[in-house]
Protein backbone atom coordinates (compact mmCIF):
# COMPACT_ATOMS: atom_id res chain seq x y z
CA UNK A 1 -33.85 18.23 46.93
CA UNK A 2 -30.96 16.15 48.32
CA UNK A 3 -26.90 17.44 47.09
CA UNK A 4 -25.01 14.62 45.77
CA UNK A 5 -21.45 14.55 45.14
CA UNK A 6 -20.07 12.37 42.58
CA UNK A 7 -16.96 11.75 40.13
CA UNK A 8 -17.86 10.79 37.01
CA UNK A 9 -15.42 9.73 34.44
CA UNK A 10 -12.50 11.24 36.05
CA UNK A 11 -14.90 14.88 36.87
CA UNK A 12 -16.48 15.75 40.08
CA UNK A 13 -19.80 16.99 39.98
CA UNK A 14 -22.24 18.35 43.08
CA UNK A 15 -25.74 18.64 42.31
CA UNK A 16 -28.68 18.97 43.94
CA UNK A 17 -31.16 16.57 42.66
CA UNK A 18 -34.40 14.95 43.25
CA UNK A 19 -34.82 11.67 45.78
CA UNK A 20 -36.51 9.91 42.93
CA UNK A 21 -33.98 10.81 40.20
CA UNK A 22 -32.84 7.92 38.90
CA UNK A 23 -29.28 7.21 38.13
CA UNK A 24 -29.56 6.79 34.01
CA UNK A 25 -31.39 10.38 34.32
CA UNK A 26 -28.98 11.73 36.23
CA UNK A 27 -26.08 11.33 34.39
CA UNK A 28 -28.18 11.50 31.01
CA UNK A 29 -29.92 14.75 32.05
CA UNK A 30 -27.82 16.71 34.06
CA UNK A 31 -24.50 15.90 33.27
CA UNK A 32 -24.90 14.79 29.75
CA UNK A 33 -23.88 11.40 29.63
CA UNK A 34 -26.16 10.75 26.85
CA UNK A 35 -24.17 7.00 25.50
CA UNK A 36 -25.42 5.72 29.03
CA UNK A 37 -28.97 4.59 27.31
CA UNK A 38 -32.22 3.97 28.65
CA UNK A 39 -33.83 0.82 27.49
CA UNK A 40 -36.69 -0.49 30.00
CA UNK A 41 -36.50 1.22 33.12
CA UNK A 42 -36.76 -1.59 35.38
CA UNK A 43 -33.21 -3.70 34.91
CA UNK A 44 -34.28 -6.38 32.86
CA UNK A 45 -32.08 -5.28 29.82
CA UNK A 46 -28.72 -3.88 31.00
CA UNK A 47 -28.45 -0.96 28.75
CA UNK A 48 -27.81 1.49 31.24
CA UNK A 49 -25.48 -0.65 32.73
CA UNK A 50 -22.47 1.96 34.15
CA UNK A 51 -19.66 1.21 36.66
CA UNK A 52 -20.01 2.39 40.07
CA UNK A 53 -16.65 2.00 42.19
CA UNK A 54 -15.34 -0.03 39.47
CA UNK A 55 -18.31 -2.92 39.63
CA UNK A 56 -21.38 -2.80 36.95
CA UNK A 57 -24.86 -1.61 38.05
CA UNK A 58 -27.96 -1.03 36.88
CA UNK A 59 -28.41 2.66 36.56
CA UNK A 60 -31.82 2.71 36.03
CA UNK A 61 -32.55 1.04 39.32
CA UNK A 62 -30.70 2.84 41.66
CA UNK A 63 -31.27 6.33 42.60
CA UNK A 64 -28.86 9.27 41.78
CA UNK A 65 -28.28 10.04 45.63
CA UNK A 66 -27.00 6.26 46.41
CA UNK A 67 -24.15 6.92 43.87
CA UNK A 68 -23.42 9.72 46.54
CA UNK A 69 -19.58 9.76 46.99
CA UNK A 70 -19.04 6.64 44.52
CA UNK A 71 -16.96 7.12 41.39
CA UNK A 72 -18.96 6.24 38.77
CA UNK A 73 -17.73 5.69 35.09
CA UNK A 74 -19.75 5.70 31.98
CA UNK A 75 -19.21 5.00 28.09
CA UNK A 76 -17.76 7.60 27.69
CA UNK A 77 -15.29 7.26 30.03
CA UNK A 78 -13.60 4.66 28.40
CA UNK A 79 -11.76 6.19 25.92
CA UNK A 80 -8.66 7.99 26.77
CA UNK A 81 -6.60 10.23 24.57
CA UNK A 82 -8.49 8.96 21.29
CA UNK A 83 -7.65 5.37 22.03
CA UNK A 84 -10.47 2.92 22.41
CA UNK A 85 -10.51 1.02 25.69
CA UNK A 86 -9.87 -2.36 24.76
CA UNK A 87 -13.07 -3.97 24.91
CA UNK A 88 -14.45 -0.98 22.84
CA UNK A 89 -11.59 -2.04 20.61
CA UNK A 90 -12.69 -5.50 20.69
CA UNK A 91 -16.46 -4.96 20.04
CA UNK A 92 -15.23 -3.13 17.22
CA UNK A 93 -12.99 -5.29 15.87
CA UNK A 94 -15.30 -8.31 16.20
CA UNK A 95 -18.07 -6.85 14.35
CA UNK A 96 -19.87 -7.46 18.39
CA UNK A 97 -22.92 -4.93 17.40
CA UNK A 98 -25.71 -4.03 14.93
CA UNK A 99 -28.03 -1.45 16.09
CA UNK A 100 -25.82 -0.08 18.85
CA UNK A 101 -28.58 0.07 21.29
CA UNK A 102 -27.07 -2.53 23.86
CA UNK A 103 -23.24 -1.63 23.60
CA UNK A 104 -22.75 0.68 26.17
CA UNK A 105 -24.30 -1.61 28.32
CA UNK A 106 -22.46 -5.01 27.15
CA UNK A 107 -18.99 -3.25 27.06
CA UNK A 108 -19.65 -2.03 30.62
CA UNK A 109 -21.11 -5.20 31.59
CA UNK A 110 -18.00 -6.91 30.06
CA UNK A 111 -15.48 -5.08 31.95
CA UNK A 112 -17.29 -6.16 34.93
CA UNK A 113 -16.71 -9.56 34.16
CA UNK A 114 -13.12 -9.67 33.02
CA UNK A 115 -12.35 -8.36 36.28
CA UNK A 116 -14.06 -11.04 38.60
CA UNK A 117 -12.42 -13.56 35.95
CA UNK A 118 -9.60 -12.14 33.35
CA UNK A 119 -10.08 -15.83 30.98
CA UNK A 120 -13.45 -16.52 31.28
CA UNK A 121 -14.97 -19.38 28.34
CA UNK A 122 -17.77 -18.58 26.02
CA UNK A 123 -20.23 -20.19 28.59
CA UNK A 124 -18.57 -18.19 31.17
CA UNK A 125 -19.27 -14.98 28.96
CA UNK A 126 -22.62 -15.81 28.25
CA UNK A 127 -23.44 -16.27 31.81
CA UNK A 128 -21.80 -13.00 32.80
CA UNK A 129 -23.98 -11.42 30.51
CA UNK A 130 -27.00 -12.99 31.05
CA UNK A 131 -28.51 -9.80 32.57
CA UNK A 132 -28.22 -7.59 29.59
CA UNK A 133 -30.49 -8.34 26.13
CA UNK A 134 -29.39 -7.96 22.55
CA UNK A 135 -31.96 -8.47 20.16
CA UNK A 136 -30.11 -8.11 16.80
CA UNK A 137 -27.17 -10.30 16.94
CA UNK A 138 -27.20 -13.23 18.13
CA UNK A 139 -24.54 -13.00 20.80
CA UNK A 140 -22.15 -14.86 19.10
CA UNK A 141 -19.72 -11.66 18.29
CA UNK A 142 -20.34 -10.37 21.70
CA UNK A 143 -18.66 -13.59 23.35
CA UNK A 144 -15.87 -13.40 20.60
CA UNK A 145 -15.05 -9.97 21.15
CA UNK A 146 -14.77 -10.57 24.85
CA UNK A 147 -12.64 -13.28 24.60
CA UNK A 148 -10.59 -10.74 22.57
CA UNK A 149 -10.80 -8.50 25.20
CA UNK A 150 -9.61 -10.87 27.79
CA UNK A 151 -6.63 -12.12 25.76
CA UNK A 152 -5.25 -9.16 25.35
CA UNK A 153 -5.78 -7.83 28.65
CA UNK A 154 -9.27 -5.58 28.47
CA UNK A 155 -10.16 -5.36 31.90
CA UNK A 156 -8.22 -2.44 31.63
């Protein structure tokens, strides 16, 4: 076992956990963090994508004990006194999801993006994305709702 101290989504947390614990299991398992989804376990899809130090990663390929001492935030850090964070907002508002499965993930992904560029155009937005899959919609309401995001200031 190997201790890890972490702060996630504004909590610290030391645990003793595994070397081969991956990061999505981690935060799924023993803290909970249940919206942080796993889709294929290998980083081809991007649903467990998570911030770590304020830049997205892969949580399913990285190991719980590398997050040691990094802030990471999740889905459900986002929110803040009932108020969506605005690119939850925007996903919402755009109508930017149909199963759900992929959100966490895109949102996450998204914030990512805004950050390295606060404007960014559709192609822009679909190439910042291109590491996480949707498979029911098209993409088209993804891109809109990050533009939304970015024009009213959702890197938040």
């Amino acid at each position: 076992m190997s201790r890890i101290t972490v702060k996630v989504d504004g909590g610290g947390y030391t645990d003793d956990v595994e070397p081969r614990t991956l990061l999505v299991h981690y935060l799924r398992e023993q803290l909970g963090k249940t919206g942080t989804v796993v889709g294929c376990d290998t980083g081809n899809c991007g649903a467990c994508t998570v911030l770590l130090d304020g830049r997205s990663v892969k949580s399913c390929s990285m190991f719980a004990v590398q997050a040691d001492g990094h802030e990471i935030t999740t889905i459900e850090g986002l929110a803040t006194d009932g108020q969506l964070h605005p690119m939850q907002q925007a996903f919402h508002e755009n109508h930017a999801l149909q199963c759900g499965y992929c959100t966490p993930g895109m949102i996450m992904q998204s914030i990512d993006l805004l950050a390295d560029n606060p404007d960014p155009t559709d192609d822009e937005v679909r190439l910042g994305l291109e590491g996480n899959l949707c498979r029911c919609t098209g993409y088209q309401n993804i891109v809109r709702a990050v533009r939304a995001a970015a024009a009213g200031g959702g890197a938040r």
